[in-house]
N, C-alpha and C. Protein backbone atom coordinates (compact mmCIF):
# COMPACT_ATOMS: atom_id res chain seq x y z
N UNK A 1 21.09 123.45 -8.57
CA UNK A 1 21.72 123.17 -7.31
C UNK A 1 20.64 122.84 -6.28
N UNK A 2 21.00 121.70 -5.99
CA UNK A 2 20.12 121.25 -4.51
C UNK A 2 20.24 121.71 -3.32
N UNK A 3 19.10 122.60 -2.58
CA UNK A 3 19.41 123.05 -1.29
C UNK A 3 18.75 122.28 -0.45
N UNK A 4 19.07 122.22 1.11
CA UNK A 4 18.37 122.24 2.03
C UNK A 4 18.44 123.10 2.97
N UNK A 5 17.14 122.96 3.42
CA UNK A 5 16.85 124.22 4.43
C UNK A 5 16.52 123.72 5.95
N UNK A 6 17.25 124.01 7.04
CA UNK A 6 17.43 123.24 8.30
C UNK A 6 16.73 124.47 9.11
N UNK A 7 15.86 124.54 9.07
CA UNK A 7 15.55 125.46 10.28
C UNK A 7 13.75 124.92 10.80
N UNK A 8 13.53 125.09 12.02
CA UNK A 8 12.70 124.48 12.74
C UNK A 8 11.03 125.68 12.84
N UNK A 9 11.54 126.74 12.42
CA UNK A 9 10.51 127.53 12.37
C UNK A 9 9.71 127.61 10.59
N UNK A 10 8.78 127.51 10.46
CA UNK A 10 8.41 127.22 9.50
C UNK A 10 7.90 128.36 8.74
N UNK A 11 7.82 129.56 9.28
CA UNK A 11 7.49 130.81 8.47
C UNK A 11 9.17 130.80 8.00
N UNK A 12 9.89 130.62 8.52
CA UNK A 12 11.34 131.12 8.18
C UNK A 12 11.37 129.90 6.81
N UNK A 13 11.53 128.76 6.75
CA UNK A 13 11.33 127.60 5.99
C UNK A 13 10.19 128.50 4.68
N UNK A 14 9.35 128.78 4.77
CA UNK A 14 8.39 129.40 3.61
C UNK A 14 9.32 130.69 3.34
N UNK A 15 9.50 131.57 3.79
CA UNK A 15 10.22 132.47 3.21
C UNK A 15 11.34 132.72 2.65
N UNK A 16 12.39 131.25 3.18
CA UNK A 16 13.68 130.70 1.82
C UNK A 16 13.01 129.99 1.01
N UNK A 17 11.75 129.61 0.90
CA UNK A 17 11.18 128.93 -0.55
C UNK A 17 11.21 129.86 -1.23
N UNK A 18 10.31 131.01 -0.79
CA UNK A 18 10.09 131.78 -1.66
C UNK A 18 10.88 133.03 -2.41
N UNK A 19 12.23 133.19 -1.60
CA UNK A 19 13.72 133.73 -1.86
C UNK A 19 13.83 132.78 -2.72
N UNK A 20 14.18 131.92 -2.40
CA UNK A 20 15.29 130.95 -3.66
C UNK A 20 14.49 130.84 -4.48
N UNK A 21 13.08 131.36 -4.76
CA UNK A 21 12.74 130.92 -6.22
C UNK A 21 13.47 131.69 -7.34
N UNK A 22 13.67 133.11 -6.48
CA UNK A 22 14.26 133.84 -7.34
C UNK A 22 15.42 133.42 -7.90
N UNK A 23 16.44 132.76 -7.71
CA UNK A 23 17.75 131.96 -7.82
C UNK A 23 17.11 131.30 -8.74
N UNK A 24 17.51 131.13 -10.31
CA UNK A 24 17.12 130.05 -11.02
C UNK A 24 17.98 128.60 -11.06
N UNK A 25 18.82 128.85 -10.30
CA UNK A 25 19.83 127.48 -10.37
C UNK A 25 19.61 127.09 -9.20
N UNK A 26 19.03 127.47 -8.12
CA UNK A 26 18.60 127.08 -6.51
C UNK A 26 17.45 126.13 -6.87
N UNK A 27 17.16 125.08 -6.13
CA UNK A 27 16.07 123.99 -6.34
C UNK A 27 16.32 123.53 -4.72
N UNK A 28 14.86 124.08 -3.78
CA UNK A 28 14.74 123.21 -2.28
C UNK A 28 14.22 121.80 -2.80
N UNK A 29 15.22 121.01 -2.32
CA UNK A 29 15.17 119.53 -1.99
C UNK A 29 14.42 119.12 -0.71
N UNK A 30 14.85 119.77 0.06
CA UNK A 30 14.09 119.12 1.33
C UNK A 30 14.49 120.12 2.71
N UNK A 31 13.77 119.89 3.79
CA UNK A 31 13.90 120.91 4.94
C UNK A 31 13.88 120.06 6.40
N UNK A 32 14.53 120.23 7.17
CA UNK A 32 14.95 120.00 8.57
C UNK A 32 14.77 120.42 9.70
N UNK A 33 13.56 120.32 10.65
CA UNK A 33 13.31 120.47 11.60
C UNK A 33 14.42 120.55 12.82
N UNK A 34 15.15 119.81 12.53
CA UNK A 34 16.24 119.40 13.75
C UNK A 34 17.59 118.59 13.18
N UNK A 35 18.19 118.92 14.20
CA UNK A 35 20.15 117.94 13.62
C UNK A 35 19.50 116.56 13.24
N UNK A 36 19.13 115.93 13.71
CA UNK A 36 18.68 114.27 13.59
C UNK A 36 18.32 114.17 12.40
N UNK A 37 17.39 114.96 11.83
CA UNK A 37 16.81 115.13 10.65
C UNK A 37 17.52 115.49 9.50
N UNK A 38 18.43 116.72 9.76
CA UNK A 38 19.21 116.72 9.02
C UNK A 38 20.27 116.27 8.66
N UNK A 39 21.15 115.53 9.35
CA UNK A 39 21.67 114.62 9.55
C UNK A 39 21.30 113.61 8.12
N UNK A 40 20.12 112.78 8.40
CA UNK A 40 19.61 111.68 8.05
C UNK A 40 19.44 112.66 5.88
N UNK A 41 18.42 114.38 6.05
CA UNK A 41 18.54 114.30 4.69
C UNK A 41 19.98 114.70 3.99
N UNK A 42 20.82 115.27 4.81
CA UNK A 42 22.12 115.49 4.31
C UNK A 42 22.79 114.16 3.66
N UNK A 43 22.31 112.76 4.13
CA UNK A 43 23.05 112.04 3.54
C UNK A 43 22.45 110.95 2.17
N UNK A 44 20.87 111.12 2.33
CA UNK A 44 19.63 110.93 1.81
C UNK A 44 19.65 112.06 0.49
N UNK A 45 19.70 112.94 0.50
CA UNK A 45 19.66 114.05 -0.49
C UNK A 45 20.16 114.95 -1.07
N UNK A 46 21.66 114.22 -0.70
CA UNK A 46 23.12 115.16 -1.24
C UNK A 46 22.42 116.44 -1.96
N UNK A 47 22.42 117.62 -0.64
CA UNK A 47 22.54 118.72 -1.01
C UNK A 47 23.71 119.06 -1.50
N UNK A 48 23.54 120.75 -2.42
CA UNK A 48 24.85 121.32 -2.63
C UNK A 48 24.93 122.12 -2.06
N UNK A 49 24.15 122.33 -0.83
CA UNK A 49 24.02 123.87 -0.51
C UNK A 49 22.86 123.46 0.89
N UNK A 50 23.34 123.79 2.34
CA UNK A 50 22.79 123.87 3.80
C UNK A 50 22.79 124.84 3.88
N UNK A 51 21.36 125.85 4.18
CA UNK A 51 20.96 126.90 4.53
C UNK A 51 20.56 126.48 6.28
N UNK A 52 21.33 126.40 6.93
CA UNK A 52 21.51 125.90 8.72
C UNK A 52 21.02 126.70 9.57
N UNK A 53 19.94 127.39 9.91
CA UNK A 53 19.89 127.98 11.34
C UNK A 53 20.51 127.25 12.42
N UNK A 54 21.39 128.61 12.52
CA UNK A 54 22.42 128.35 14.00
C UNK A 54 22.08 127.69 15.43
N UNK A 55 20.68 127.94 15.28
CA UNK A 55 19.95 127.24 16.96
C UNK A 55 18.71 126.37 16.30
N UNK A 56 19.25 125.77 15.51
CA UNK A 56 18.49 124.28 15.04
C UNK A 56 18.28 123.57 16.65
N UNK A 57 17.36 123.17 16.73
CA UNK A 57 17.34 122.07 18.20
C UNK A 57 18.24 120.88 17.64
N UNK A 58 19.25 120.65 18.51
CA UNK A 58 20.29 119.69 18.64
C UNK A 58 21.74 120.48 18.82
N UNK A 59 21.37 121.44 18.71
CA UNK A 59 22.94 122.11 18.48
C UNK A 59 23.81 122.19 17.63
N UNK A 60 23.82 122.59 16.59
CA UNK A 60 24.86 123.04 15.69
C UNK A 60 26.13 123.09 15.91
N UNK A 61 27.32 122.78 15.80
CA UNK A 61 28.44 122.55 15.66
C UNK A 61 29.42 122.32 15.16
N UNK A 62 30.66 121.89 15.99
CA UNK A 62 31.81 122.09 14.88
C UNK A 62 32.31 120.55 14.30
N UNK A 63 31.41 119.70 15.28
CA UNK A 63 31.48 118.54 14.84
C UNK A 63 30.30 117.84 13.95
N UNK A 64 28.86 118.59 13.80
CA UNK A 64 28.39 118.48 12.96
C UNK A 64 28.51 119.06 11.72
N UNK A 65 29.20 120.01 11.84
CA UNK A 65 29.62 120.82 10.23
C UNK A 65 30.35 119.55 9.87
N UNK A 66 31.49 119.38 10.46
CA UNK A 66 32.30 118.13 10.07
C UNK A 66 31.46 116.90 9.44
N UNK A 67 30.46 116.50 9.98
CA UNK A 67 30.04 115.41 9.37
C UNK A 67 29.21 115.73 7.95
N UNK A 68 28.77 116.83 7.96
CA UNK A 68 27.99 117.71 6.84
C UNK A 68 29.00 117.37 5.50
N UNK A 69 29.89 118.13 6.08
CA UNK A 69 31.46 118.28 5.28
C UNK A 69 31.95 117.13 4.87
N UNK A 70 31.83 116.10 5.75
CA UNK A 70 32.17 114.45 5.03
C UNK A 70 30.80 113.99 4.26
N UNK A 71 30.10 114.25 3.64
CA UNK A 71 29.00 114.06 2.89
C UNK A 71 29.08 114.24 1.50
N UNK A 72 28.82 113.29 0.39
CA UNK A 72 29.19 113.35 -0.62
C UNK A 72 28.37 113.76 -1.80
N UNK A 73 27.95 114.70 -2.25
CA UNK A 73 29.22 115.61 -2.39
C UNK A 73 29.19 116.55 -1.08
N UNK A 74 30.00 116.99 -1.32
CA UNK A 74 30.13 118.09 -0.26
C UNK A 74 29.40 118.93 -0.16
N UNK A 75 28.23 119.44 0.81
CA UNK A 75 27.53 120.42 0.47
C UNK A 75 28.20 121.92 1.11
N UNK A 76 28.20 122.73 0.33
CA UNK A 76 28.39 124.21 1.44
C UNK A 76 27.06 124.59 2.31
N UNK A 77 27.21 125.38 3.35
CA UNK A 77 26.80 125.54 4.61
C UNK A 77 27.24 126.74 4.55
N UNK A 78 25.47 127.72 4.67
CA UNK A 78 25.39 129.27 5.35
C UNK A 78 24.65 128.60 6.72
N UNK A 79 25.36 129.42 7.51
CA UNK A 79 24.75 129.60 8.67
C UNK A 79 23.37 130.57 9.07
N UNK A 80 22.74 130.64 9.30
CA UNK A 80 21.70 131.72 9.52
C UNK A 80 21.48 131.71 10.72
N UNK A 81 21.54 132.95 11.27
CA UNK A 81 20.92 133.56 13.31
C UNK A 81 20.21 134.91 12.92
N UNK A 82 19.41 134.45 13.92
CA UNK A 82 18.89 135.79 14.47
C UNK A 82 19.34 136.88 15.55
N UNK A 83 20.63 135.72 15.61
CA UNK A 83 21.78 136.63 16.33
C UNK A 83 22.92 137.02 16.11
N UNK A 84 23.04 138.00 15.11
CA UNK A 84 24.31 138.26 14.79
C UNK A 84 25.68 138.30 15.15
N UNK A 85 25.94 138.27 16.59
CA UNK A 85 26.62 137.65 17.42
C UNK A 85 27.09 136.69 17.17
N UNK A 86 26.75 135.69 16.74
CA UNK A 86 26.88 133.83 16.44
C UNK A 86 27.64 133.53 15.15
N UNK A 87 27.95 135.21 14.79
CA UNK A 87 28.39 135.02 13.20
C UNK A 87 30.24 134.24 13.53
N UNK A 88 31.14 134.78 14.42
CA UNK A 88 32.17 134.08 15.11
C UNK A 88 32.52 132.78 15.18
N UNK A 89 31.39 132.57 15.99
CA UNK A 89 31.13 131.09 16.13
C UNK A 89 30.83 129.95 15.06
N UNK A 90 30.13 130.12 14.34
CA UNK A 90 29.41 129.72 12.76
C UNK A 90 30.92 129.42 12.07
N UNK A 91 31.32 130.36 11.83
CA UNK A 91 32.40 130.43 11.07
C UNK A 91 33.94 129.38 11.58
N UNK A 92 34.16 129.91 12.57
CA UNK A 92 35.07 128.99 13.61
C UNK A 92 34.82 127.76 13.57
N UNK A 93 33.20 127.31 13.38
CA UNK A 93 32.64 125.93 13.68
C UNK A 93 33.03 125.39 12.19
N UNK A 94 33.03 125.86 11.09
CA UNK A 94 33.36 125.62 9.75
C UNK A 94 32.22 125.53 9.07
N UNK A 95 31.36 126.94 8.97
CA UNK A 95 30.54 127.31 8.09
C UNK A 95 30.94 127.78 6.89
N UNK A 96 30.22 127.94 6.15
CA UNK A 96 31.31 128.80 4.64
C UNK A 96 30.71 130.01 5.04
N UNK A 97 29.86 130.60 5.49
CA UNK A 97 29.59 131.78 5.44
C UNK A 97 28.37 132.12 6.13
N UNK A 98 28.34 133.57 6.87
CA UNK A 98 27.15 133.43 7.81
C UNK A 98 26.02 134.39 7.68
N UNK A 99 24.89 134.64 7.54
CA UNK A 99 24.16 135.44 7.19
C UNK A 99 23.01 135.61 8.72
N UNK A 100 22.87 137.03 8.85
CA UNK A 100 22.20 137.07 10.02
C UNK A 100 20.39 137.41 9.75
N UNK A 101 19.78 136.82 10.49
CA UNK A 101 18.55 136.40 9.54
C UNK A 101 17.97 138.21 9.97
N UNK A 102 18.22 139.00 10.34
CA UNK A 102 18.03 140.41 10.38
C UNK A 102 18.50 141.16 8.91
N UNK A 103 20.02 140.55 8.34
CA UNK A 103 19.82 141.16 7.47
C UNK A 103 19.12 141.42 6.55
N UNK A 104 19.12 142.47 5.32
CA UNK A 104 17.99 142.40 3.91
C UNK A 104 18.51 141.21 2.87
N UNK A 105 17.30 140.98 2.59
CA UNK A 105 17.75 139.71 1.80
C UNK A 105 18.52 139.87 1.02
N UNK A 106 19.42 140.76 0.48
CA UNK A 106 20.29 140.78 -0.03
C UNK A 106 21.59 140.26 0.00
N UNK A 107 21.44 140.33 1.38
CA UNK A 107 22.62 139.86 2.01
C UNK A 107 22.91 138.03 1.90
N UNK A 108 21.75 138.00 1.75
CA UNK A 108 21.80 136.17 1.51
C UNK A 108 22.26 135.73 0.34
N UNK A 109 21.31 137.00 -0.67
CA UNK A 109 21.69 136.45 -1.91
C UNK A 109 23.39 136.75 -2.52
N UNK A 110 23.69 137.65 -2.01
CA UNK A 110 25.48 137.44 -1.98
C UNK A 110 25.90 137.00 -1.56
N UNK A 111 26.08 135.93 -0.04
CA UNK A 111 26.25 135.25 0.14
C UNK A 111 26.30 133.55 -0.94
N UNK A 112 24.97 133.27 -1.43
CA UNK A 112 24.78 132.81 -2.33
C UNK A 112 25.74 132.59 -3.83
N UNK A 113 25.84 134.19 -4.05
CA UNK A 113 26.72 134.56 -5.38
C UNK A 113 28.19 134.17 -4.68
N UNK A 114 28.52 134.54 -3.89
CA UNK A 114 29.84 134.21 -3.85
C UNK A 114 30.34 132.68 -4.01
N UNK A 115 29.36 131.66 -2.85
CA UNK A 115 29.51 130.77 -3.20
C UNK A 115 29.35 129.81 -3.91
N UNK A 116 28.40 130.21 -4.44
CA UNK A 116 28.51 129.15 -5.95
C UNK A 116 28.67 130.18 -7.34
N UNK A 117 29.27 130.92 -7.60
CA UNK A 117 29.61 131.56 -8.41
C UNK A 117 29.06 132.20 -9.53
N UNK A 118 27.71 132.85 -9.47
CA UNK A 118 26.92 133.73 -10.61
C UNK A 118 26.72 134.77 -10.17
């Protein structure tokens, strides 16, 4: 499964490399500084799988999930904050699921299991 990873901080970007290695069916495709960017590899690198920080510069939304969501194939979309708060919002916006980057990584990786199914 092809991921991408949208987040603008780059220790955070190295430390889902090095999570998802553990995932043997996870493979990072490519990573996203910003909506524009991602945007452009979402449609460039049909992910199966957007690992999104919630305060990507450009703003995250309910109309960019939408366009995510019209992308073929469809990729699913975790949301990730450092504000757990945002988990509402994420979801409302049409995330599949939201993980708060406070939690233990565990929490990602069930996230993970649920949605693609191992």
């Amino acid at each position: 499964m092809r991921v991408l990873l949208a987040d603008n901080d780059r220790r955070i970007c190295t430390a889902l490399h090095l999570f998802l290695k553990s995932h043997s069916t996870l493979a990072v495709a490519g990573e996203s500084p910003d909506v524009d960017a991602l945007i452009h590899q979402a449609n460039t690198l049909a992910p199966n799988l957007i690992l999104l920080d919630w305060e990507l510069p450009g703003a995250p939304d309910a109309a960019l999930l939408n366009r995510l969501h019209q992308t073929s194939p469809r990729p699913w979309v975790i949301a990730l904050s450092g504000r757990p708060e945002s988990e509402r919002e994420a979801l409302t916006a049409g995330a599949d699921a939201f993980v708060s980057k406070t939690d233990p990584p565990e929490r990602l990786l069930a996230a993970l299991d649920d949605l693609i199914g191992n």
